[in-house]
Protein backbone atom coordinates (compact mmCIF):
# COMPACT_ATOMS: atom_id res chain seq x y z
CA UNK A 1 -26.69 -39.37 -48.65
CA UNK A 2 -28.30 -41.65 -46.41
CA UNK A 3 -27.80 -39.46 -43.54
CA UNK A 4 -29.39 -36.94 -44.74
CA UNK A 5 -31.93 -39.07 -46.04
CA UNK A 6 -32.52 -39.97 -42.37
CA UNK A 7 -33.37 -36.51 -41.20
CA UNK A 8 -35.41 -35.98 -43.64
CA UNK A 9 -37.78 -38.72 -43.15
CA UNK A 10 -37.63 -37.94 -39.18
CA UNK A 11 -39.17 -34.63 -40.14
CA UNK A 12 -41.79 -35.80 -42.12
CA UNK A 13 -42.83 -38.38 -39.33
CA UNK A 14 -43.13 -35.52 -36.61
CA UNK A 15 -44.79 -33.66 -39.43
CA UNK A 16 -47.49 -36.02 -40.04
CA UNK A 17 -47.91 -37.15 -36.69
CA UNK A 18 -51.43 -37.53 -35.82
CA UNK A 19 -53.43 -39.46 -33.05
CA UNK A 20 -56.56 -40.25 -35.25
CA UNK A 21 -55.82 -43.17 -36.80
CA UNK A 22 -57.59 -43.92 -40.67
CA UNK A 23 -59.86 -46.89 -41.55
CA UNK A 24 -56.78 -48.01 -43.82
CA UNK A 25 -54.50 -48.71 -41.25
CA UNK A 26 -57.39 -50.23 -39.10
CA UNK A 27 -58.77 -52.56 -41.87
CA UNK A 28 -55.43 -53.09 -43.73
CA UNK A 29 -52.46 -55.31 -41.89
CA UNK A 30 -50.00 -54.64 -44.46
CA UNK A 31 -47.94 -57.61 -43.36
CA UNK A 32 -47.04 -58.43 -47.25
CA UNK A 33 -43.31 -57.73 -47.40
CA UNK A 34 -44.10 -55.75 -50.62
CA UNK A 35 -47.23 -53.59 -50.22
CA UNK A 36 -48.46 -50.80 -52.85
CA UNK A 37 -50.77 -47.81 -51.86
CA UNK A 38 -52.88 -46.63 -54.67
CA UNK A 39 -55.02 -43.53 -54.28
CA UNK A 40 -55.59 -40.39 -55.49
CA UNK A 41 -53.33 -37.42 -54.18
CA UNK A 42 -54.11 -35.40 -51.40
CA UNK A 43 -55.80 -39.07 -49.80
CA UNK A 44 -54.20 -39.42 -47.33
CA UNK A 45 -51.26 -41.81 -48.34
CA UNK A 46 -48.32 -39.96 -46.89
CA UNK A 47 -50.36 -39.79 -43.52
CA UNK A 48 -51.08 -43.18 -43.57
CA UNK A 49 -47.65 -44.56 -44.30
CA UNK A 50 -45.94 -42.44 -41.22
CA UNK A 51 -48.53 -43.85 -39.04
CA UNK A 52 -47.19 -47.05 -40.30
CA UNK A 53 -43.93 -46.18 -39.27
CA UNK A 54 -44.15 -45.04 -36.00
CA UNK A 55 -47.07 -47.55 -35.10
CA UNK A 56 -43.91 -50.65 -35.91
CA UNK A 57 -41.21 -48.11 -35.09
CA UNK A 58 -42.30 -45.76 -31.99
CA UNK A 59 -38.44 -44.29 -31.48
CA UNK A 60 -38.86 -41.54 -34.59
CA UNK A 61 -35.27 -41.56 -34.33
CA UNK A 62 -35.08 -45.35 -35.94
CA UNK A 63 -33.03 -46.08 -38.19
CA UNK A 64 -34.46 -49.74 -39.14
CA UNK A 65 -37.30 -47.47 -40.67
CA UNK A 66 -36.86 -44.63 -43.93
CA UNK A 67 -39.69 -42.69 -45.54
CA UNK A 68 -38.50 -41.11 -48.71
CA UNK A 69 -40.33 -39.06 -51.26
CA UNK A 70 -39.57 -40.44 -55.34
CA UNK A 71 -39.13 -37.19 -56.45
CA UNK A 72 -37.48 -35.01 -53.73
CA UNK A 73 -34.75 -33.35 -55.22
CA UNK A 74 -32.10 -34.81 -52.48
CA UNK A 75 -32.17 -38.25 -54.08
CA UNK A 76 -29.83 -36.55 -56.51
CA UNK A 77 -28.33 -38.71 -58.92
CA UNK A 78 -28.53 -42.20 -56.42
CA UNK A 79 -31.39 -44.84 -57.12
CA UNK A 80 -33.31 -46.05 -55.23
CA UNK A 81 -31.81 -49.68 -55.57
CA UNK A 82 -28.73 -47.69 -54.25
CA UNK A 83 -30.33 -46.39 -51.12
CA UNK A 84 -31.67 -49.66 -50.46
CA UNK A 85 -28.49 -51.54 -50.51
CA UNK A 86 -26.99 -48.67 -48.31
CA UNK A 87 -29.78 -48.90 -45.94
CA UNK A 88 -30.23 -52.77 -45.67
CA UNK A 89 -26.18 -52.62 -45.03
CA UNK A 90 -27.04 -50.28 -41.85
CA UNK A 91 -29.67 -52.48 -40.46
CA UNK A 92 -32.71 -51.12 -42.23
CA UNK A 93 -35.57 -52.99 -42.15
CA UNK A 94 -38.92 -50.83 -43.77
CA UNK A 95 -37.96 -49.03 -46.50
CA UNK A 96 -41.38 -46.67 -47.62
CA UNK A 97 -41.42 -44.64 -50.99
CA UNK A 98 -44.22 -42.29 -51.47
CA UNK A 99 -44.95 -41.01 -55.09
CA UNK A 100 -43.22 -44.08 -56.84
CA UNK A 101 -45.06 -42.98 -60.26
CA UNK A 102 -42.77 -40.28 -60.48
CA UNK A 103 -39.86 -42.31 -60.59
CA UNK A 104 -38.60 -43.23 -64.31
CA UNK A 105 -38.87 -47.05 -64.17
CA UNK A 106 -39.78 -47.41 -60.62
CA UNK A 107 -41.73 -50.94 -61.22
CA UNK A 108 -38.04 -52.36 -62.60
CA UNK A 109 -35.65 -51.02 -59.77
CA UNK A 110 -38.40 -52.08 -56.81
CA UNK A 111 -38.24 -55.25 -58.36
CA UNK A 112 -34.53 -55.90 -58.19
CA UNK A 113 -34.74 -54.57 -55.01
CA UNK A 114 -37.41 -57.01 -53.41
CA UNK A 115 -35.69 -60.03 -54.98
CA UNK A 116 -32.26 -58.46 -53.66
CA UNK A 117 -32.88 -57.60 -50.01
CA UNK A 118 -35.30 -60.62 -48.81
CA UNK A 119 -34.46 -59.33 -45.08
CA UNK A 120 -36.09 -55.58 -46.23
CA UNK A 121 -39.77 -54.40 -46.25
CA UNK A 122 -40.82 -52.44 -49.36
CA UNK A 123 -44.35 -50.24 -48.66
CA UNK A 124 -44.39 -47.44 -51.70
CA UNK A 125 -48.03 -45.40 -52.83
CA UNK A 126 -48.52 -43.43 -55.87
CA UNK A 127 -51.35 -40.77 -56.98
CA UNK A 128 -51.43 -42.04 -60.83
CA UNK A 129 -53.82 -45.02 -61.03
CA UNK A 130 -52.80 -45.64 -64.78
CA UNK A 131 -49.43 -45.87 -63.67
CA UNK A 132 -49.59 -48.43 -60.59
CA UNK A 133 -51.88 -50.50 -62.91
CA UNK A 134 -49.13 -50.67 -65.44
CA UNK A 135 -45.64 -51.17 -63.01
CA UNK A 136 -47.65 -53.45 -60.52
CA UNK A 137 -48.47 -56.04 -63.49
CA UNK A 138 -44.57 -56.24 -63.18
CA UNK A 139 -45.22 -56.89 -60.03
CA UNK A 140 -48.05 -58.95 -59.70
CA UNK A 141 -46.23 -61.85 -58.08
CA UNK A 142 -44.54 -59.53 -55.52
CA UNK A 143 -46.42 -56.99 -54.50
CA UNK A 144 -49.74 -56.70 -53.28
CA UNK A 145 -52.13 -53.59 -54.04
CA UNK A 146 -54.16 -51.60 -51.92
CA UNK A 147 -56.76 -48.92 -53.17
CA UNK A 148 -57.20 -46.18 -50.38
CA UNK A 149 -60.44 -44.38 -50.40
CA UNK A 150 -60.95 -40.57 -49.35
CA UNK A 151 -62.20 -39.53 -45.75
CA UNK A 152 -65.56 -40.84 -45.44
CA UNK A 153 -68.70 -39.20 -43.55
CA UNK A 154 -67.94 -41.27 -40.77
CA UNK A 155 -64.22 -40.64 -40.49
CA UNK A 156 -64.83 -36.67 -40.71
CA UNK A 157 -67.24 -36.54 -37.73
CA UNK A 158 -64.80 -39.02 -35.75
CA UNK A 159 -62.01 -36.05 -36.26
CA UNK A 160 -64.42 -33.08 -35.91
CA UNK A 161 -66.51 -34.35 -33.22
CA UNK A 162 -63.83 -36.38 -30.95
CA UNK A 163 -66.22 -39.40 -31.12
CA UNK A 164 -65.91 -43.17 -32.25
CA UNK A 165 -68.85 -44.21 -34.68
CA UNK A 166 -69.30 -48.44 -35.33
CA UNK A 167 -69.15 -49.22 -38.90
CA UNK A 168 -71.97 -51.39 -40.62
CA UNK A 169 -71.65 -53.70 -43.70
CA UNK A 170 -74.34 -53.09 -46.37
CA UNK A 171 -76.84 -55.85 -45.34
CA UNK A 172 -76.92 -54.12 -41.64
CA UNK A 173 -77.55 -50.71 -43.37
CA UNK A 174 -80.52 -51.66 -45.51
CA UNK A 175 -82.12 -53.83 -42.67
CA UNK A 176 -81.37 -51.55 -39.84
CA UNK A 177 -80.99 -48.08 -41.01
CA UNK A 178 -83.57 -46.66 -39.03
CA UNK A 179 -82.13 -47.44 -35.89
CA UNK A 180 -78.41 -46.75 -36.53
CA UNK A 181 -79.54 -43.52 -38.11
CA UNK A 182 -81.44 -42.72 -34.84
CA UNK A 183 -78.57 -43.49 -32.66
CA UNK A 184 -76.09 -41.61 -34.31
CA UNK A 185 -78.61 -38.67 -34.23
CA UNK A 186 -78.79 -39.57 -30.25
CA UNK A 187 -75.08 -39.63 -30.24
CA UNK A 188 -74.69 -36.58 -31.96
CA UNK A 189 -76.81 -34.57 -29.66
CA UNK A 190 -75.06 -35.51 -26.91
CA UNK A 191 -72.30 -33.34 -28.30
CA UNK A 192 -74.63 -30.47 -29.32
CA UNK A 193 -74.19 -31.97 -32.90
CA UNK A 194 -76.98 -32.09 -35.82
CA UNK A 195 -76.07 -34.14 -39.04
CA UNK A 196 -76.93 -32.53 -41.43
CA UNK A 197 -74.51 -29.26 -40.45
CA UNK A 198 -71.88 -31.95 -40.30
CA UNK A 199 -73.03 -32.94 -43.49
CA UNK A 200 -72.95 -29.57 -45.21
CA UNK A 201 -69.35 -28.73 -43.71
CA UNK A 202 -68.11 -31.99 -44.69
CA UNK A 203 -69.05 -31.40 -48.67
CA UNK A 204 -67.31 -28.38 -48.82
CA UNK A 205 -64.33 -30.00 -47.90
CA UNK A 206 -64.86 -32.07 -51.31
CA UNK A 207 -65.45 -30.44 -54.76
CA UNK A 208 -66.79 -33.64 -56.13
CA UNK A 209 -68.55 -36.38 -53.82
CA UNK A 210 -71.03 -39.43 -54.56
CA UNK A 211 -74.85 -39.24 -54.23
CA UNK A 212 -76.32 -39.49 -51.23
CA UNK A 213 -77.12 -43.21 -51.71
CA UNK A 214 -73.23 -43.61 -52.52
CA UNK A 215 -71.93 -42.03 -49.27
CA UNK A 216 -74.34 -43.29 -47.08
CA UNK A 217 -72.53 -46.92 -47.94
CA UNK A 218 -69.07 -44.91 -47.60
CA UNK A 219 -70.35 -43.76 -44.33
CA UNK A 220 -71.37 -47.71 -42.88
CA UNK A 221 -69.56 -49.79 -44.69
CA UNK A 222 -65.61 -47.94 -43.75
């Protein structure tokens, strides 16, 4: 089982494998030994947890680090408690979960499993808010929960204009927006750019977004 657990989470780290690093990772140290990724699906969470991986674990060959998905249908009839205590027995050290809402009782079995295997690293995500909120108050003395945020403005033209945009708190924004606006306009040209094509290509990429107002913070403040 764990074997083939192995390869499996080897493929999905070359899968995902990405240079452009997220704001998560940048912002978020995720040095708590039990760390929870909360976020809608399609976020980004998968993405972000490989880059995890292979930023603490370069060799994609490790076996100190497994990825595993709740509900593939490999995991069979072993729990996840099981595959830990395998794993930790082999050396593992970072043991991620992705989807944990869609494991029957998942907040019970991660917590025998953090109070079992003080030498392992739990880092799990899940897409159902309602669900985190109710297994992490299990939790609450163990783990510590992160809310992910889609791609902002900012982090789409970084990707689809191969630049590096600084990021401004709210009190910068509102006392200097003219001139950040202007140089990012500046910057932009350089690259044959205009904003407000960006702008239009990155809402269709989004069937629902914030007002203006709202993503102009999203855009800064990342």
């Amino acid at each position: 089982m764990l074997e083939k657990l192995f390869q499996l989470s080897q493929n999905y780290i070359i899968n995902y494998r990405q240079d452009y690093v997220r704001y998560f990772l940048k912002e978020e140290s995720l040095s708590n030994r039990f760390s929870i990724i909360s976020g809608q699906r399609g976020i980004g969470k998968t993405t972000a947890i490989t880059q995890y991986i292979q930023q603490n674990y370069p060799d994609v060959y490790t076996r100190k680090a497994l990825y595993i998905q709740a509900d593939h249908f490999i995991l069979g009839e072993s729990s996840l408690y099981e595959i830990a205590d395998e794993f930790v027995k082999m050396g593992g050290e970072l043991l991620c979960i992705d989807e944990i809402h869609k494991y029957q009782n998942w907040s019970k079995e991660l917590k025998s499993i953090n109070d079992t295997f003080r030498e392992l690293k739990l880092l799990v995500s899940g897409s159902s808010a309602l669900e985190i909120h109710k297994g992490s108050h299990d939790l609450s003395r163990r783990a510590l929960v992160y809310k992910m945020k889609g791609m902002s403005f900012r982090e789409f033209i970084e990707i689809k204009v191969d630049i590096e945009l600084e990021s401004f708190d709210l009190e910068t924004v509102l006392t200097e927006h003219q001139s950040i606006a202007q140089d990012i306009i500046d910057i932009l040209a350089k690259k044959n750019q205009k904003i407000l094509v960006l702008f239009k290509e990155y809402c269709r990429f989004h069937s629902t977004f914030p007002p203006v107002s709202l993503l102009c913070f999203h855009f800064f403040h990342e």
